[in-house]
C-alpha atoms as a PDB file:
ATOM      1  CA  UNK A   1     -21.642  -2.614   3.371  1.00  0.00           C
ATOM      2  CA  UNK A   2     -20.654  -1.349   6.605  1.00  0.00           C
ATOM      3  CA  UNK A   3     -18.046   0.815   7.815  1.00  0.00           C
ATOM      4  CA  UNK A   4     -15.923  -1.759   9.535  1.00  0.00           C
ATOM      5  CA  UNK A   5     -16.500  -3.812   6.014  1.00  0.00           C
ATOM      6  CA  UNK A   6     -15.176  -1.004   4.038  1.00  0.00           C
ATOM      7  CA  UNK A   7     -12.282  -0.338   6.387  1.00  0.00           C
ATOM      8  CA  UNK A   8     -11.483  -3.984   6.165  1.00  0.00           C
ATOM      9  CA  UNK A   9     -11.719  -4.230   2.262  1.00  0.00           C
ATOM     10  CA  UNK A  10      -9.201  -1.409   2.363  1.00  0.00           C
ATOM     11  CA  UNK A  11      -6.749  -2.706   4.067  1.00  0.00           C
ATOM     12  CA  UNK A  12      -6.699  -6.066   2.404  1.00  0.00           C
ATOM     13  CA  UNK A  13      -6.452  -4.471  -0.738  1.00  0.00           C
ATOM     14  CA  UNK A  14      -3.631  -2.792   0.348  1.00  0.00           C
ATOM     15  CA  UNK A  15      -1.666  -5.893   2.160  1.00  0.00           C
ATOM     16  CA  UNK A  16      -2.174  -7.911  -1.153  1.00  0.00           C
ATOM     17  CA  UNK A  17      -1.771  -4.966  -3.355  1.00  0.00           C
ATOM     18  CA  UNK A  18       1.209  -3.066  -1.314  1.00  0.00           C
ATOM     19  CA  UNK A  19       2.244   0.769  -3.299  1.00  0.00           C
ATOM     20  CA  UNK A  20      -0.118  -0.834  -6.748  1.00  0.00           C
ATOM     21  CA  UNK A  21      -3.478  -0.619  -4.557  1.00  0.00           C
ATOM     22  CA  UNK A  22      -4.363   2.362  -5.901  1.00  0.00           C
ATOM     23  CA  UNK A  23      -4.259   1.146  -8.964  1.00  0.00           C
ATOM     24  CA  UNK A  24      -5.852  -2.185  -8.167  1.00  0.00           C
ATOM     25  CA  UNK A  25      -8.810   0.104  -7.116  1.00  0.00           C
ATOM     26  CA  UNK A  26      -8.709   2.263  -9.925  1.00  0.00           C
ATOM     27  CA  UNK A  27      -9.052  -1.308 -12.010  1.00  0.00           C
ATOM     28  CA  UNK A  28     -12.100  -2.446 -10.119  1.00  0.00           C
ATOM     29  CA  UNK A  29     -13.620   0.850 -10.216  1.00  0.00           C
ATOM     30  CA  UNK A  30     -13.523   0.456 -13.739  1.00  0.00           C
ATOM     31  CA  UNK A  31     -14.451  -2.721 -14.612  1.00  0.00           C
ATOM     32  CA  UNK A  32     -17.446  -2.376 -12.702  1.00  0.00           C
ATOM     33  CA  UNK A  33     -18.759   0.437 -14.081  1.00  0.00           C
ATOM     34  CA  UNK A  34     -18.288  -1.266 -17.488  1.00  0.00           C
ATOM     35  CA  UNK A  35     -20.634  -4.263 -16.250  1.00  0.00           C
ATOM     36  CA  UNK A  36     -23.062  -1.085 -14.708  1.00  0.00           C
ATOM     37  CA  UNK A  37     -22.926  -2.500 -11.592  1.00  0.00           C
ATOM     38  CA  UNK A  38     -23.285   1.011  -9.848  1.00  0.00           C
ATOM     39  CA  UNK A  39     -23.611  -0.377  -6.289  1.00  0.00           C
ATOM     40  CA  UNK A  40     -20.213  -1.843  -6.408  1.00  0.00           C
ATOM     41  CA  UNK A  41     -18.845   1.399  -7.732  1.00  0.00           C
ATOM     42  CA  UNK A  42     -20.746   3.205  -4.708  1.00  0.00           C
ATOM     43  CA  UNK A  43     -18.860   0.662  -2.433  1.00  0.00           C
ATOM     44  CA  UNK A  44     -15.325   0.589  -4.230  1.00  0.00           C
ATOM     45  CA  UNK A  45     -15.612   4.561  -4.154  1.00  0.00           C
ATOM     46  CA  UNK A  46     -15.619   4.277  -0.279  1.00  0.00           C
ATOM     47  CA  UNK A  47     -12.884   1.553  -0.165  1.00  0.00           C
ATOM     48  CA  UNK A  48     -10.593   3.944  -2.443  1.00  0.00           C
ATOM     49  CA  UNK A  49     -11.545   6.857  -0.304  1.00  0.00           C
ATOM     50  CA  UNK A  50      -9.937   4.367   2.884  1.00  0.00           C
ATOM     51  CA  UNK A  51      -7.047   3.104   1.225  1.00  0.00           C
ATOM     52  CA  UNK A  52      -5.942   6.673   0.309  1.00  0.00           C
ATOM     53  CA  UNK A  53      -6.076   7.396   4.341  1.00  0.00           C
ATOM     54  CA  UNK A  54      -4.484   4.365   4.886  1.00  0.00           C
ATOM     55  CA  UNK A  55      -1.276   4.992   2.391  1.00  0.00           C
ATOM     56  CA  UNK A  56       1.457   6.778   2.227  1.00  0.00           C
ATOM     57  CA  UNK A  57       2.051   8.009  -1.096  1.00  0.00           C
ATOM     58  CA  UNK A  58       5.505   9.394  -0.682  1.00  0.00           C
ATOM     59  CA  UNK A  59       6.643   5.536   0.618  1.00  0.00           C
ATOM     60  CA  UNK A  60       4.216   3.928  -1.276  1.00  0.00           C
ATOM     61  CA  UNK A  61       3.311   1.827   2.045  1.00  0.00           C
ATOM     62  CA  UNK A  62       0.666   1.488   4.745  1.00  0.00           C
ATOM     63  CA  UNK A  63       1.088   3.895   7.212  1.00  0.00           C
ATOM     64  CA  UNK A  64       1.188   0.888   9.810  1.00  0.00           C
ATOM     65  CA  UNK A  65       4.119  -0.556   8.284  1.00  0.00           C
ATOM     66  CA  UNK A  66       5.891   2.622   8.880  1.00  0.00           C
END
């Protein structure tokens, strides 16, 4: 996955997850560990580490939408 793919990922997850994307993350993260599916772990890792730049945990918003 590239960059620009994991950038993008992010900030879907966060316009159709709003302030629960974290958690939507934390979800996938785990359900694909529990199929073993360790390359989708490696990529969701990268989209959570995105979506934590991209938020604003004291709003619980994007930081665009501020």
């Amino acid at each position: 996955m590239s960059d620009w793919e994991i950038w993008a990922y992010a900030q879907k997850t966060i316009e159709q997850h709003g302030a629960k994307a974290p958690r939507h993350v934390a979800s996938r993260l785990g359900e694909l560990a529990a199929a073993g599916d360790m390359d989708g772990v490696q990529a969701w890792q990268q989209i959570a580490a995105k979506v934590d730049q991209l938020m604003d945990y004291r709003t619980g918003r994007p930081l665009s939408k501020q």
